[in-house]
Protein backbone atom coordinates (compact mmCIF):
# COMPACT_ATOMS: atom_id res chain seq x y z
CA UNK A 1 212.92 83.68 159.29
CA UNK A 2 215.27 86.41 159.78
CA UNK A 3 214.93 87.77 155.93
CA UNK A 4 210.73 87.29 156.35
CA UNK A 5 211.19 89.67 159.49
CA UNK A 6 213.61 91.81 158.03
CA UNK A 7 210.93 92.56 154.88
CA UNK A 8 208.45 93.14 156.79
CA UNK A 9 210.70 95.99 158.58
CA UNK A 10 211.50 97.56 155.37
CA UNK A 11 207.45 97.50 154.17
CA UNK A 12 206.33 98.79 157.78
CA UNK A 13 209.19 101.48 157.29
CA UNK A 14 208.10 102.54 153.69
CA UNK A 15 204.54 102.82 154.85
CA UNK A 16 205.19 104.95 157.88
CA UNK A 17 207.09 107.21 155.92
CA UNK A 18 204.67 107.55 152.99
CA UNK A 19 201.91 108.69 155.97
CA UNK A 20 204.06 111.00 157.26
CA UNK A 21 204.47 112.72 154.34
CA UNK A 22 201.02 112.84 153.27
CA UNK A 23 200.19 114.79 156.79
CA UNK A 24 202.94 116.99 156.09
CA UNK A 25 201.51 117.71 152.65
CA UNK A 26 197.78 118.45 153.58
CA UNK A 27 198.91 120.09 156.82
CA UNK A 28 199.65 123.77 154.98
CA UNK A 29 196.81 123.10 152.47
CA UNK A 30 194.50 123.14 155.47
CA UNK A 31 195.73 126.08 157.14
CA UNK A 32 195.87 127.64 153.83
CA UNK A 33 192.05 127.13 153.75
CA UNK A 34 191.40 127.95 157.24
CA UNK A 35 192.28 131.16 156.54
CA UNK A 36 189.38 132.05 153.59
CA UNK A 37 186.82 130.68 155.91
CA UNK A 38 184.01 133.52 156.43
CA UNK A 39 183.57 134.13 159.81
CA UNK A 40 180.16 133.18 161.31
CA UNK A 41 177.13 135.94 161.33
CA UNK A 42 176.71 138.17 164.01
CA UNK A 43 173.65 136.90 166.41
CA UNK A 44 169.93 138.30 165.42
CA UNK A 45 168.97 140.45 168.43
CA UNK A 46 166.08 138.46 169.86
CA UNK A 47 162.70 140.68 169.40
CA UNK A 48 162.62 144.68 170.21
CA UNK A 49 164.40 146.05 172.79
CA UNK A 50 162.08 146.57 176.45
CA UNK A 51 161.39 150.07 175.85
CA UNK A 52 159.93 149.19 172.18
CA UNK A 53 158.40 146.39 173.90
CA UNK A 54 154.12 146.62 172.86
CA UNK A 55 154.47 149.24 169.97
CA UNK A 56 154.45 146.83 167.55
CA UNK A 57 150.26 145.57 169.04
CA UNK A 58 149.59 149.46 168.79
CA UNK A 59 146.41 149.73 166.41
CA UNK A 60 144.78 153.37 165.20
CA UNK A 61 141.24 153.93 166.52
CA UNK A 62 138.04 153.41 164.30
CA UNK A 63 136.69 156.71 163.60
CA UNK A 64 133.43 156.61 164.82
CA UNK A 65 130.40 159.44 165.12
CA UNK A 66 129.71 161.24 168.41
CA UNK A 67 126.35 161.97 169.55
CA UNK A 68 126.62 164.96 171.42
CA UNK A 69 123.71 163.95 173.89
CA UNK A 70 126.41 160.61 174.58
CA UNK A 71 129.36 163.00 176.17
CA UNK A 72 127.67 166.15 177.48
CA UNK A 73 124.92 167.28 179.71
CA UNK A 74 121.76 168.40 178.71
CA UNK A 75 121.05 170.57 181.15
CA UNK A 76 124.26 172.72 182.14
CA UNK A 77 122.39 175.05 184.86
CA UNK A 78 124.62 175.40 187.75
CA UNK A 79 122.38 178.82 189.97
CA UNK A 80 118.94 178.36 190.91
CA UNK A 81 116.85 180.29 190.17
CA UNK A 82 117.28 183.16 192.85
CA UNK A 83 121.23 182.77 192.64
CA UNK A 84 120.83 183.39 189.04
CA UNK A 85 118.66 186.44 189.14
CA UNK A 86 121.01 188.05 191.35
CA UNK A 87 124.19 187.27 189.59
CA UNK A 88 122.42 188.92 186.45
CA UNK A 89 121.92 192.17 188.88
CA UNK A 90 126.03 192.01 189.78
CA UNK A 91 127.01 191.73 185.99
CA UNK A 92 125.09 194.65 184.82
CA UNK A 93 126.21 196.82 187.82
CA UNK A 94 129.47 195.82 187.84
CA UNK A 95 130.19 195.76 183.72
CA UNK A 96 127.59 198.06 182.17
CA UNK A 97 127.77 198.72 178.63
CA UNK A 98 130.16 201.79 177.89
CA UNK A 99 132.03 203.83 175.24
CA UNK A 100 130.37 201.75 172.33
CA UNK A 101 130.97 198.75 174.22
CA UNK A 102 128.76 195.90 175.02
CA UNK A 103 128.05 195.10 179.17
CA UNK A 104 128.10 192.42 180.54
CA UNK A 105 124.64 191.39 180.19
CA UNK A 106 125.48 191.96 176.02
CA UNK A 107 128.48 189.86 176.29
CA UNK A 108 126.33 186.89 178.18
CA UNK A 109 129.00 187.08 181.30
CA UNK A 110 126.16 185.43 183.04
CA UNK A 111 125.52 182.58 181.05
CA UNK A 112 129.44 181.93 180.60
CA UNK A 113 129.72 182.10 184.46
CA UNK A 114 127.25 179.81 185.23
CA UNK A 115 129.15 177.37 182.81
CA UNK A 116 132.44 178.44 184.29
CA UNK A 117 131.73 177.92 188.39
CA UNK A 118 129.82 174.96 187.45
CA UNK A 119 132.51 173.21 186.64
CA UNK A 120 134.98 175.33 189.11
CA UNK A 121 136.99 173.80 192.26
CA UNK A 122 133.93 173.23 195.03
CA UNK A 123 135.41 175.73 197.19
CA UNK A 124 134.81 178.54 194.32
CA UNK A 125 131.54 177.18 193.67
CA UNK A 126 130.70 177.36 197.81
CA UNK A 127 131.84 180.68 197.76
CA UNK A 128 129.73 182.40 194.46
CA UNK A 129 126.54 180.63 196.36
CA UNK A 130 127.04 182.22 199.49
CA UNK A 131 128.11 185.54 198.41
CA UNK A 132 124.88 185.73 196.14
CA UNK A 133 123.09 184.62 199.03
CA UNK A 134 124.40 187.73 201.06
CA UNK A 135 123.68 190.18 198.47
CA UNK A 136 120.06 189.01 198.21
CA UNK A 137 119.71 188.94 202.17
CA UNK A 138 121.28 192.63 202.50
CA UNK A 139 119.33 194.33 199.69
CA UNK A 140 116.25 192.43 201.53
CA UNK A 141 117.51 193.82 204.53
CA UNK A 142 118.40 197.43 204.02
CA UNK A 143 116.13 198.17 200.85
CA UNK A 144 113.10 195.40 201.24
CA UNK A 145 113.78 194.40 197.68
CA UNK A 146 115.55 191.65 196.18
CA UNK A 147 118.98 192.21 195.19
CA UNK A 148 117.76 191.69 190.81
CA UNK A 149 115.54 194.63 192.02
CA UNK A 150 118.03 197.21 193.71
CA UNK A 151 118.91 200.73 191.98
CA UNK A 152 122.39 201.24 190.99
CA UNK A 153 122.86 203.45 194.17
CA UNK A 154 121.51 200.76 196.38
CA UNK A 155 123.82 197.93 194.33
CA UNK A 156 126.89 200.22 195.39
CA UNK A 157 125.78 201.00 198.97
CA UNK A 158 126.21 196.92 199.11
CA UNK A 159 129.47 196.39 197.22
CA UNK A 160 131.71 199.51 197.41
CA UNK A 161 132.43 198.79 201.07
CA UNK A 162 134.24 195.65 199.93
CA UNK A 163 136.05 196.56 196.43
CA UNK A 164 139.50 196.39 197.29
CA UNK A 165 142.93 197.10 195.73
CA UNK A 166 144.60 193.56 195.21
CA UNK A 167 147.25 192.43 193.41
CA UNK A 168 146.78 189.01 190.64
CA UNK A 169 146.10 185.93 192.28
CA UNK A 170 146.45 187.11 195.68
CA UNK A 171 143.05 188.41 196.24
CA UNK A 172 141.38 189.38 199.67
CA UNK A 173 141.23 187.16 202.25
CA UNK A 174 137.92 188.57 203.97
CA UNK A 175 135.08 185.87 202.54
CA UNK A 176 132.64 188.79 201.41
CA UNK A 177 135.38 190.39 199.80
CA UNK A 178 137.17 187.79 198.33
CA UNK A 179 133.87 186.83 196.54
CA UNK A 180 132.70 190.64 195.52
CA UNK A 181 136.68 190.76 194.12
CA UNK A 182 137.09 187.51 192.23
CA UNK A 183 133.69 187.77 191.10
CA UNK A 184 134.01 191.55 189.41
CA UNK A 185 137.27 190.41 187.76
CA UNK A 186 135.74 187.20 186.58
CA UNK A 187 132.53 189.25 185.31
CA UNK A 188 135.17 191.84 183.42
CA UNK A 189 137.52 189.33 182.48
CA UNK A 190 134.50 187.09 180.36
CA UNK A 191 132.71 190.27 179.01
CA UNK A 192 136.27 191.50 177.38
CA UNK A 193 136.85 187.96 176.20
CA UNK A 194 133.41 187.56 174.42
CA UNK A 195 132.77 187.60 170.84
CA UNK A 196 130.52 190.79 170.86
CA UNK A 197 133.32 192.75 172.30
CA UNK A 198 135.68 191.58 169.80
CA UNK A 199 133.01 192.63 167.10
CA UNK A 200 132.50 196.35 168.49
CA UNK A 201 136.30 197.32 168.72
CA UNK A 202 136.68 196.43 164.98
CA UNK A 203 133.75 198.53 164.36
CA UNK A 204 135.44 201.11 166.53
CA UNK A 205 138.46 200.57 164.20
CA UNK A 206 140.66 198.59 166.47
CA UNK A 207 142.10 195.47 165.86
CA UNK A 208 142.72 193.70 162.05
CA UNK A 209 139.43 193.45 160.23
CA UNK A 210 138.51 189.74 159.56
CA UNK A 211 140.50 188.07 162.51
CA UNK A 212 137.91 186.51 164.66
CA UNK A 213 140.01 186.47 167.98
CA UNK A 214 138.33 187.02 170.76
CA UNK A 215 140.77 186.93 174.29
CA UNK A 216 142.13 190.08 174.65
CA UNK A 217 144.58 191.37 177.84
CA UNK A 218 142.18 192.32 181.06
CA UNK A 219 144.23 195.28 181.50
CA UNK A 220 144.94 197.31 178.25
CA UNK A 221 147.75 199.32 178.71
CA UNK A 222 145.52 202.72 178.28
CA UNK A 223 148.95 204.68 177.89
CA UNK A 224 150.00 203.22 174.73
CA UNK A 225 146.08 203.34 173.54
CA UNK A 226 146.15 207.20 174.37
CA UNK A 227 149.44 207.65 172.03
CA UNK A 228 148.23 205.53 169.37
CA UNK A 229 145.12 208.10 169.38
CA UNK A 230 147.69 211.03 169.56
CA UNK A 231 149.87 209.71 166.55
């Protein structure tokens, strides 16, 4: 009994050993491979970031073919009649043609204007409409004509009274003179801009021959024109 228990020792002895020695063996050879093991990827960013965020469902716009009756007005006529008439008068007083130069009337100042205060801030468009009203119920008045019938003297017996020296964009604050103001510099300023003025001063020699530009400065400094001339 005492020999079976005393083999058994020496076989439990022997096998515990032999184990041990095997994890002492693979022990390194593990760590040794731990070491060449890639480390993982780095995380995909999930989708764009929030300020990308519905670029990507942008799509270009089908060309398509405008109709111009679809997207603009067919009739564009901001004066009556009357309104109109007189404003016609104003232009050709205030602008006439000079020096080879077209007036006003030439340089369609009118039509532009009627364009321009139609679609104007309503306070501009109240105040052209009841300045031409007061021009046509003065030259009525004073004369017994309408105002598209005064003589030049007669046109400046009504507006000279109110032409005023004013510096840009602060104009008179009196409402007759505010409109007889804004209203000659808005006459000058679109007859100097137009396309028939442009034409004349290359006929005349000035500006580059071929360049179809047609906004020029509303005050031309006439010193440095008078020096040009000179030189």
């Amino acid at each position: 009994m005492r020999r079976r228990d005393f083999v058994k020792g020496i076989l439990a002895a022997s096998a515990a050993a032999k184990a041990m020695a095997a994890q002492q063996a693979t022990a390194p050879a593990a760590g040794a491979a731990a070491k060449h093991v890639m480390p993982p990827a780095a995380p995909i960013a999930p989708g764009p970031v929030p300020w990308m965020r519905g670029l990507m469902e942008i799509k270009p716009l089908e060309m398509a073919t405008l109709v111009p009756d679809a997207v603009a007005q067919t009739h564009a006529h901001f004066f009556n009649a009357a309104h109109a008439a007189t404003l016609h008068r104003l232009c050709e007083v205030m602008m006439p043609a000079m020096h080879g130069r077209p007036g006003a009337l030439e340089a369609g100042a009118p039509e532009f204007l009627d364009f321009l205060i139609g679609v104007s801030p309503r306070d501009r468009q109240q105040m052209y409409r009841t300045g031409l009203d007061r021009l046509e119920s003065e030259a009525g008045a004073k004369f017994g004509v309408p105002f598209a019938k005064v003589s030049d003297e007669q046109a400046g017996t009504l507006i000279r009274p109110w032409l005023r020296a004013w510096m840009s964009d602060h104009p008179p604050t009196e409402t007759h003179a505010r409109f007889i103001n804004l209203a000659h510099a808005d006459i000058r300023t679109a007859t100097i801009n137009s396309e028939v003025w442009s034409d004349a001063g290359r006929a005349q020699g000035q500006g580059p021959a071929g360049v179809d530009l047609y906004w020029y400065p509303v005050d031309p400094d006439m010193h440095r024109d008078g020096a040009k001339a000179a030189s």
